[in-house]
PDB file of N, CA and C in Angstrom:
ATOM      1  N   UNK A   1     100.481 100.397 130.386  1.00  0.00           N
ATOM      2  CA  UNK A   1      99.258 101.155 130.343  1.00  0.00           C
ATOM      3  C   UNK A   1      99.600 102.625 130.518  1.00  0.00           C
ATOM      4  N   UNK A   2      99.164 103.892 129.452  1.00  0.00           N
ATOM      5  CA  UNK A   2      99.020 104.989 130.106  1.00  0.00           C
ATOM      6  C   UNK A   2      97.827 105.295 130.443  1.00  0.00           C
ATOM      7  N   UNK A   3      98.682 106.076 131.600  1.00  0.00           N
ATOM      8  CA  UNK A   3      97.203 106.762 132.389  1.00  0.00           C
ATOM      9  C   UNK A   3      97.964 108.233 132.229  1.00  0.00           C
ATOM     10  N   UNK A   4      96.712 109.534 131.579  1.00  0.00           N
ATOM     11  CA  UNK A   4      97.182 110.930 131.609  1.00  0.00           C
ATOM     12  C   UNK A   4      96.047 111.595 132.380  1.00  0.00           C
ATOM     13  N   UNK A   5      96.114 112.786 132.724  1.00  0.00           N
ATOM     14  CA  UNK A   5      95.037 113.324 134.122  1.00  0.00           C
ATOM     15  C   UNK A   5      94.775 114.860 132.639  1.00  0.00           C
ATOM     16  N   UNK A   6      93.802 115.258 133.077  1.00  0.00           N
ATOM     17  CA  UNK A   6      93.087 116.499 132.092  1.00  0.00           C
ATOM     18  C   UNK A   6      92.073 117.163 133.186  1.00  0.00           C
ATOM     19  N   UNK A   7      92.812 118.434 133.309  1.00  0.00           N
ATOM     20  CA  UNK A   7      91.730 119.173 134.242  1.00  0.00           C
ATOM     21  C   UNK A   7      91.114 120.337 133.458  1.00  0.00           C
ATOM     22  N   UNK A   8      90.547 120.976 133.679  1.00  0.00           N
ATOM     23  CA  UNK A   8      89.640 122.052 132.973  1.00  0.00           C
ATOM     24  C   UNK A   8      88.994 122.590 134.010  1.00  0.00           C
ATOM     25  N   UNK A   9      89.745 124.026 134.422  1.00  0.00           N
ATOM     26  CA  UNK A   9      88.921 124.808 136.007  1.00  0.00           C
ATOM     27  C   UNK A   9      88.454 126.077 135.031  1.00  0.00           C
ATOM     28  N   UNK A  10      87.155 126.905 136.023  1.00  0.00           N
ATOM     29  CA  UNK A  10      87.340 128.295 135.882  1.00  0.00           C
ATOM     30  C   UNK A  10      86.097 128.703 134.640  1.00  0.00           C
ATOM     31  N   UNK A  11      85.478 127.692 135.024  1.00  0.00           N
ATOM     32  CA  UNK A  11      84.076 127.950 134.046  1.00  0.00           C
ATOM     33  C   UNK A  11      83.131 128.568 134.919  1.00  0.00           C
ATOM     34  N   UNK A  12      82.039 129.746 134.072  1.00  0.00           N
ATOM     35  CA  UNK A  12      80.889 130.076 134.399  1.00  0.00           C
ATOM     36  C   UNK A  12      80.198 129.126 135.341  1.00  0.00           C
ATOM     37  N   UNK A  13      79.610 128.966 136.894  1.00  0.00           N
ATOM     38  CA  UNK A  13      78.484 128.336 137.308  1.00  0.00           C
ATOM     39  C   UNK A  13      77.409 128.479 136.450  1.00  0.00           C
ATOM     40  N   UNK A  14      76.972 129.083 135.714  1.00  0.00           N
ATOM     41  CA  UNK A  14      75.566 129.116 134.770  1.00  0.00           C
ATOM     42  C   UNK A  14      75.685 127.463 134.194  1.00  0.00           C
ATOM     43  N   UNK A  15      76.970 127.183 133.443  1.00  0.00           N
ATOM     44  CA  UNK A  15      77.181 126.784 132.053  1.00  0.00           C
ATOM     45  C   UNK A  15      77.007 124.964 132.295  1.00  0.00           C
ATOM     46  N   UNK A  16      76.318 124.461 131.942  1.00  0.00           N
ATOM     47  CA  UNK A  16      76.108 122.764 131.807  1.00  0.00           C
ATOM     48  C   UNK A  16      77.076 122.495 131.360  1.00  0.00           C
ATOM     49  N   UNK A  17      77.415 121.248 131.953  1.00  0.00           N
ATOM     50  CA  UNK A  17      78.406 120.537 131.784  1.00  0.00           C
ATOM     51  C   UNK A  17      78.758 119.905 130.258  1.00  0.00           C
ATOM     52  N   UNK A  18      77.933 119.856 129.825  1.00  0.00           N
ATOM     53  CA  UNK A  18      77.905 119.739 128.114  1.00  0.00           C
ATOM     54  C   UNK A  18      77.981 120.798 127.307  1.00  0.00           C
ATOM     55  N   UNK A  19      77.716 122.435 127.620  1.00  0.00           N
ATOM     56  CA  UNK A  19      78.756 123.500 127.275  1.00  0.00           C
ATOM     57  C   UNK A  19      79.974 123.572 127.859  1.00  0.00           C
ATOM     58  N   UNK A  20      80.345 122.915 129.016  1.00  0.00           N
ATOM     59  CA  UNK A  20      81.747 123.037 129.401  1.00  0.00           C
ATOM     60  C   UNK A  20      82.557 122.378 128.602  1.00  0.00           C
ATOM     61  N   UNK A  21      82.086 120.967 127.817  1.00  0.00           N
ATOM     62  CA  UNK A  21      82.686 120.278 127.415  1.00  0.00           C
ATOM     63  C   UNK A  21      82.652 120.676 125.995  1.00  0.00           C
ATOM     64  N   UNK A  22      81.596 121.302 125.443  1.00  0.00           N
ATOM     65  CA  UNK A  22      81.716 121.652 124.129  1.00  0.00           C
ATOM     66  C   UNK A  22      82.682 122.914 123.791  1.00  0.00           C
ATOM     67  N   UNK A  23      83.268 123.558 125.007  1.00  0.00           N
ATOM     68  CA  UNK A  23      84.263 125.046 124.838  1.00  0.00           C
ATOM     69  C   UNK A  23      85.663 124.291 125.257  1.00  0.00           C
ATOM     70  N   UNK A  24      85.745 122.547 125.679  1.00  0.00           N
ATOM     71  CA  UNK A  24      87.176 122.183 126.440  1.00  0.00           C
ATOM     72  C   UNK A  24      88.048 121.966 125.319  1.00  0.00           C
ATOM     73  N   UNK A  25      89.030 122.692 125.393  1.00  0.00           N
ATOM     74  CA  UNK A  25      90.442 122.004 124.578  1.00  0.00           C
ATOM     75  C   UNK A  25      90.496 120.535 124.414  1.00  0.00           C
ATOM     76  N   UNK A  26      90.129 119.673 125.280  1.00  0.00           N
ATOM     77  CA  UNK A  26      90.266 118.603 125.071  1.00  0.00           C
ATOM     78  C   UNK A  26      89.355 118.260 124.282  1.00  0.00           C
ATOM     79  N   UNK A  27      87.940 118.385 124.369  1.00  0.00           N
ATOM     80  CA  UNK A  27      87.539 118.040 123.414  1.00  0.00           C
ATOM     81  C   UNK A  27      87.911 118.572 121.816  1.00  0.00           C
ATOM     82  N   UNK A  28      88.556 119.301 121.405  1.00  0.00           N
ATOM     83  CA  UNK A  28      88.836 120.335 120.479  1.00  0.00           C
ATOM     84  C   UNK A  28      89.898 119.187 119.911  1.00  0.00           C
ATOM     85  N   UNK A  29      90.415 118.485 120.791  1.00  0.00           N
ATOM     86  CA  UNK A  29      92.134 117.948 119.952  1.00  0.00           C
ATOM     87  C   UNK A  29      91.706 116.427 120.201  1.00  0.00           C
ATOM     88  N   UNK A  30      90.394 116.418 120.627  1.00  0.00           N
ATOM     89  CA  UNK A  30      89.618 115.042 120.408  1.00  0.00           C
ATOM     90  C   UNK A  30      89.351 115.227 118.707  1.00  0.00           C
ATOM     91  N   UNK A  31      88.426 115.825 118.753  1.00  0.00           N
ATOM     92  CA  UNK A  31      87.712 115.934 117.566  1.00  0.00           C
ATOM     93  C   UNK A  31      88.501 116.050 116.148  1.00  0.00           C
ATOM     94  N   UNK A  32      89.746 117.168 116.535  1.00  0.00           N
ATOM     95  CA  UNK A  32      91.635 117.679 115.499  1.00  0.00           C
ATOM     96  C   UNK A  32      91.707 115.716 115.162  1.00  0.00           C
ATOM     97  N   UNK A  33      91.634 115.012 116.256  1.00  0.00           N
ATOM     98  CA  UNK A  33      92.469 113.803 115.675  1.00  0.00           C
ATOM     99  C   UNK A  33      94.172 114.524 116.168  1.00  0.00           C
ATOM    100  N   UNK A  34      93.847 114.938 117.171  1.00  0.00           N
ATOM    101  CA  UNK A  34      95.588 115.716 117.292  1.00  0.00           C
ATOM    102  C   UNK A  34      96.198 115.640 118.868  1.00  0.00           C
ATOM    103  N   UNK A  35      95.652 114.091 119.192  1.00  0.00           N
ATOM    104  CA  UNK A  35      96.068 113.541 120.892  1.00  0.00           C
ATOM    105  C   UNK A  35      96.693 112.462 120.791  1.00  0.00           C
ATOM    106  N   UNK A  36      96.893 112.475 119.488  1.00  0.00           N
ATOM    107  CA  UNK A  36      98.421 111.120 119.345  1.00  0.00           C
ATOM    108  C   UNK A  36      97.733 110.117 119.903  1.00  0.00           C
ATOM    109  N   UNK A  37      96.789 109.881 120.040  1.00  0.00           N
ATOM    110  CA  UNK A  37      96.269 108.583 120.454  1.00  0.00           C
ATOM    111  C   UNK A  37      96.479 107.188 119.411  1.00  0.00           C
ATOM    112  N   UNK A  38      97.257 106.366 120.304  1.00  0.00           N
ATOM    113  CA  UNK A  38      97.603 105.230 119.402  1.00  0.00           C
ATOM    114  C   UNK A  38      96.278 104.096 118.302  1.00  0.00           C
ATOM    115  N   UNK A  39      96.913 104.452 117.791  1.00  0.00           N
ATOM    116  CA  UNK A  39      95.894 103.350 116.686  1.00  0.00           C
ATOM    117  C   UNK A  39      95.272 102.006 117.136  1.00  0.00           C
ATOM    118  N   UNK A  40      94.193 101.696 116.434  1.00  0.00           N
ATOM    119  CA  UNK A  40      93.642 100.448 117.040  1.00  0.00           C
ATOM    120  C   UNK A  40      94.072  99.263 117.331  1.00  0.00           C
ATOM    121  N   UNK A  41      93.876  98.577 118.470  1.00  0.00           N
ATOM    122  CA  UNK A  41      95.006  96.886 118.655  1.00  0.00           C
ATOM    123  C   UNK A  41      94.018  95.819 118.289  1.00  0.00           C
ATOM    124  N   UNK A  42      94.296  94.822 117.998  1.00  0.00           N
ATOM    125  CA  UNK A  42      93.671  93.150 118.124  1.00  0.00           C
ATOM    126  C   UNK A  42      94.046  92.931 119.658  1.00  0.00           C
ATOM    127  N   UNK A  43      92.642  92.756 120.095  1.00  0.00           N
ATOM    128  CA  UNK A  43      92.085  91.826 121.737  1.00  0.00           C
ATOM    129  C   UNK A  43      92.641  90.496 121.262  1.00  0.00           C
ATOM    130  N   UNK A  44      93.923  90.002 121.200  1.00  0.00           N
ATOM    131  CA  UNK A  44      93.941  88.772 121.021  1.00  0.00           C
ATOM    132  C   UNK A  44      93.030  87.413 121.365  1.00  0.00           C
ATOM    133  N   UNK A  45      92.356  87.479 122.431  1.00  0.00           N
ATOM    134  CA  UNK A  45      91.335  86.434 122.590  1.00  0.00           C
ATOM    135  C   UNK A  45      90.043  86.609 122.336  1.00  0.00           C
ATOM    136  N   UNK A  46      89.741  88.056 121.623  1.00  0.00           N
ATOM    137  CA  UNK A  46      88.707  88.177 120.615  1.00  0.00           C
ATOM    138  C   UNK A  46      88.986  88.264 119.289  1.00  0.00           C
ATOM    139  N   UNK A  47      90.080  88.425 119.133  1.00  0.00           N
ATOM    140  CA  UNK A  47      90.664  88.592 117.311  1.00  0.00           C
ATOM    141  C   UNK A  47      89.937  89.774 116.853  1.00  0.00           C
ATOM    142  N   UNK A  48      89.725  90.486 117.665  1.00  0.00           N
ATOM    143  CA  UNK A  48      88.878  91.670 117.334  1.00  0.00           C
ATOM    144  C   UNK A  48      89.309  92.981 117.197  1.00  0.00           C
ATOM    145  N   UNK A  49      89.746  94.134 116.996  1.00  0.00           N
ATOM    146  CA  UNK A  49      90.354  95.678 116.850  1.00  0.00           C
ATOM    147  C   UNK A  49      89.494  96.285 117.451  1.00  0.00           C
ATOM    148  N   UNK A  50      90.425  96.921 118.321  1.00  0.00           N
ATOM    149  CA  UNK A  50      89.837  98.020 119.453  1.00  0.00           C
ATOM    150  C   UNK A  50      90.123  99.538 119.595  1.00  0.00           C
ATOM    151  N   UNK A  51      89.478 100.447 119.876  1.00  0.00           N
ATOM    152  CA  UNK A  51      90.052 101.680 119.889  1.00  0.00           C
ATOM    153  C   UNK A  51      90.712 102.175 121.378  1.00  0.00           C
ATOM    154  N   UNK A  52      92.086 102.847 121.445  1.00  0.00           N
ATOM    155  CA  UNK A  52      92.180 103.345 122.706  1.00  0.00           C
ATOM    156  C   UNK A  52      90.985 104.128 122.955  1.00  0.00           C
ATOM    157  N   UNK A  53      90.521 104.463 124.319  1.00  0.00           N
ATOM    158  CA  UNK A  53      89.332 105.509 124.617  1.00  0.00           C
ATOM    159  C   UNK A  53      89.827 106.256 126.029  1.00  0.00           C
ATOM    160  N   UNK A  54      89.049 107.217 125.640  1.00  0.00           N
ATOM    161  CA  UNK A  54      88.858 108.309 127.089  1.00  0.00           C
ATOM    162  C   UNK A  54      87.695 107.785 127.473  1.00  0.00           C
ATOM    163  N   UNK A  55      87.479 107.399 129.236  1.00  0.00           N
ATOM    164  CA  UNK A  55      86.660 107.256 129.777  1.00  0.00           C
ATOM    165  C   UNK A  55      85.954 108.405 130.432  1.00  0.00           C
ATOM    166  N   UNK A  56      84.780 108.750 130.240  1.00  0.00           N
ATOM    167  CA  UNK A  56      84.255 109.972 130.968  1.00  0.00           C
ATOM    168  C   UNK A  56      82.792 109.362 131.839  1.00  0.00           C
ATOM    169  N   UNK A  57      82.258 110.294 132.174  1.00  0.00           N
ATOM    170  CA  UNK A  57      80.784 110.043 132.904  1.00  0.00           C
ATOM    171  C   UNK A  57      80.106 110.396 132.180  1.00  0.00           C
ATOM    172  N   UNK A  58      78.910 110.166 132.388  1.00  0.00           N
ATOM    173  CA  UNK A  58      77.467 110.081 131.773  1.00  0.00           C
ATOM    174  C   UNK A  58      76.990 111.102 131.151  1.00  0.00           C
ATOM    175  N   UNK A  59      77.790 112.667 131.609  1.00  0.00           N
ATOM    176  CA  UNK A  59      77.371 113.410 130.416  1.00  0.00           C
ATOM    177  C   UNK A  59      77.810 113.788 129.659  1.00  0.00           C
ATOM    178  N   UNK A  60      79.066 113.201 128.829  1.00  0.00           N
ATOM    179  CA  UNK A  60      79.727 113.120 127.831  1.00  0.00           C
ATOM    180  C   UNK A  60      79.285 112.158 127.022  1.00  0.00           C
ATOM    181  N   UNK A  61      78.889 112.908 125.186  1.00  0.00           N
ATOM    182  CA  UNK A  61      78.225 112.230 124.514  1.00  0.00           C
ATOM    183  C   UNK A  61      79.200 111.256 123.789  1.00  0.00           C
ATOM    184  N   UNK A  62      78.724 109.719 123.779  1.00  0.00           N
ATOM    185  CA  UNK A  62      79.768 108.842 123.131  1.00  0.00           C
ATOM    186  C   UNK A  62      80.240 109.026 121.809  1.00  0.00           C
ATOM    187  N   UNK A  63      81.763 108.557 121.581  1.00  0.00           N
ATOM    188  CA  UNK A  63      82.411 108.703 120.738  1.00  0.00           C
ATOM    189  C   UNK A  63      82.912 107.978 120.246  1.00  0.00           C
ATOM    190  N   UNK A  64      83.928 107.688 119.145  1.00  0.00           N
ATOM    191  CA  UNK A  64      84.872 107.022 118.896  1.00  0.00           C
ATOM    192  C   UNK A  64      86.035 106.122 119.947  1.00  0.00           C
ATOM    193  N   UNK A  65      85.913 107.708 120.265  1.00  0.00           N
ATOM    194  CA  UNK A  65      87.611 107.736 121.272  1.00  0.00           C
ATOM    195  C   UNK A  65      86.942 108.432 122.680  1.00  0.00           C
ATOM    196  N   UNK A  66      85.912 108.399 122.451  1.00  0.00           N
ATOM    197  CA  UNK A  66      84.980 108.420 124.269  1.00  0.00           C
ATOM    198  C   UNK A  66      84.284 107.593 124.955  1.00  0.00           C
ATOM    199  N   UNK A  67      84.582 106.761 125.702  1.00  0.00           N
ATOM    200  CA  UNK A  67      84.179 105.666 126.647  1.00  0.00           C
ATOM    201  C   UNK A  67      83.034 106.410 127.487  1.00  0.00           C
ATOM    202  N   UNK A  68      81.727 106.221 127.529  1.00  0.00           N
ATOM    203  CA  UNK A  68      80.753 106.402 128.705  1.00  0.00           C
ATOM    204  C   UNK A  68      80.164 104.989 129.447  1.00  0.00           C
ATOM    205  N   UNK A  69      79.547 105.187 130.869  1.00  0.00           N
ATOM    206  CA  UNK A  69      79.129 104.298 131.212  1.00  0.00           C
ATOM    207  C   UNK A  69      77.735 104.088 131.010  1.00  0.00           C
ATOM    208  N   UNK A  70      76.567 103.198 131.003  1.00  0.00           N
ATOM    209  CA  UNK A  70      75.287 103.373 130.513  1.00  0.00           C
ATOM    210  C   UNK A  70      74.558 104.162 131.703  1.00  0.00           C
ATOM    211  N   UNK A  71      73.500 104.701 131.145  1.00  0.00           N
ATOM    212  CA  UNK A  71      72.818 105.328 132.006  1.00  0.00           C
ATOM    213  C   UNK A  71      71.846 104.824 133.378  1.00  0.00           C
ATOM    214  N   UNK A  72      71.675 105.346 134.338  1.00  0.00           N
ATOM    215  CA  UNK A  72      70.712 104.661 135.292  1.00  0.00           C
ATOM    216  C   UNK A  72      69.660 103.994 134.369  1.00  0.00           C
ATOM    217  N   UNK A  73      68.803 104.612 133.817  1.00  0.00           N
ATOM    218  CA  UNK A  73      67.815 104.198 133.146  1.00  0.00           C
ATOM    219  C   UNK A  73      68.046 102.649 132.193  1.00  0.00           C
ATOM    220  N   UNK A  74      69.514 102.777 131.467  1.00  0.00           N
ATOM    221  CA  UNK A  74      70.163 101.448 130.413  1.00  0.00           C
ATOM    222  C   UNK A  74      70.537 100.183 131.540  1.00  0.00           C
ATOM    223  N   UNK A  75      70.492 100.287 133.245  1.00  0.00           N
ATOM    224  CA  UNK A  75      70.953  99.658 133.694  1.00  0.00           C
ATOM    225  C   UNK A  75      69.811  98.737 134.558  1.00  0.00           C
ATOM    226  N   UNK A  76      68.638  98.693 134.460  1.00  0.00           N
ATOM    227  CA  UNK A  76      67.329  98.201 134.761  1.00  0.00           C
ATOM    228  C   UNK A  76      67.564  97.027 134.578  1.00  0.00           C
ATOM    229  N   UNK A  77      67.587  95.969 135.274  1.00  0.00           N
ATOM    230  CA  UNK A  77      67.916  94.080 135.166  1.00  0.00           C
ATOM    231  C   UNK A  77      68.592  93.665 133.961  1.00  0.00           C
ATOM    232  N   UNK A  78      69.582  94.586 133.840  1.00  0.00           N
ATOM    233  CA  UNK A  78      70.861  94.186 133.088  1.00  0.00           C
ATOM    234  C   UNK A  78      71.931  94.148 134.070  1.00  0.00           C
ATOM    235  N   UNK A  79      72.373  92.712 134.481  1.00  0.00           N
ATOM    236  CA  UNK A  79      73.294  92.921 135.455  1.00  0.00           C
ATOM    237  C   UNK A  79      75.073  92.507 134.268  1.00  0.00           C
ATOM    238  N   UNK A  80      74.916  92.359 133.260  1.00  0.00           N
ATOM    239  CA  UNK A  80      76.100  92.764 132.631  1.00  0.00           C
ATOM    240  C   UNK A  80      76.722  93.983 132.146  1.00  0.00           C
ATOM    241  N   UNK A  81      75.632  94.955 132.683  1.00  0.00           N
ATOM    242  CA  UNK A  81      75.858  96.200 132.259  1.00  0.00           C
ATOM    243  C   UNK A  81      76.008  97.290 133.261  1.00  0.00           C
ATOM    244  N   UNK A  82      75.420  96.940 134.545  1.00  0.00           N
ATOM    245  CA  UNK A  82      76.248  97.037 136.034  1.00  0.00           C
ATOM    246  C   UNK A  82      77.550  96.342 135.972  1.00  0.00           C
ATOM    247  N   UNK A  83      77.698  95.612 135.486  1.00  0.00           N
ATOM    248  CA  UNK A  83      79.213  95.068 135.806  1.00  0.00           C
ATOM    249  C   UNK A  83      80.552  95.629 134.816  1.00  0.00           C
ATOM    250  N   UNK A  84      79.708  96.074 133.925  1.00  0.00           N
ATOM    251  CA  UNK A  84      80.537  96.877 132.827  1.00  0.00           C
ATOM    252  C   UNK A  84      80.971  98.652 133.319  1.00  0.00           C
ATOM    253  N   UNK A  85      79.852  99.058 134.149  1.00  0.00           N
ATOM    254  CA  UNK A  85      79.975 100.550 134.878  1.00  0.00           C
ATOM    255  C   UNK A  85      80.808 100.402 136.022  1.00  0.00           C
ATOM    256  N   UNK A  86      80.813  99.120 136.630  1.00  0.00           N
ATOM    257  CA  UNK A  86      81.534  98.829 137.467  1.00  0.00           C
ATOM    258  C   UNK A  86      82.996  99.224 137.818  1.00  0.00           C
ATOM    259  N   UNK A  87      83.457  98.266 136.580  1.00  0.00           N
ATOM    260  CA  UNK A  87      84.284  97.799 135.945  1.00  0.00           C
ATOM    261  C   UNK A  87      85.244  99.176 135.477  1.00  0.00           C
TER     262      UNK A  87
END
């Protein structure tokens, strides 16, 4: 498994976190296709193709290659979907 760490300091207090993320390099070499991120695998016990992903929080808008968890609101007596934010 890799695990890589991505920090991003030294932004405006004004600026929402969704302009922070829309000015981050990372998102920039998300979007390039230019993070060497390995190509999709077969879940062998789903026979299914998967994408590696970046996991972020809730205010990062989903992607391809961006993992979010569902929102308070998506998680209302869905307890498979608490267990998926969990998780």
């Amino acid at each position: 498994m890799l695990i890589y760490g991505y920090l991003d300091v030294g932004r405006n207090g004004r600026m929402s976190d969704l302009g922070i993320w829309n000015r981050c390099t990372l998102k920039s070499h998300l979007d390039a296709h230019t993070l060497n991120i390995p190509a999709p695998k077969v879940i062998p016990t789903l026979n299914e193709e998967f994408p590696y992903v970046i996991v972020g929080d809730e205010i990062f808008p989903l992607s391809k290659n961006l993992m979010i968890p569902y929102s308070k609101q998506q998680l209302q007596y869905r307890d498979d979907r608490r267990i998926f934010n969990y998780r």
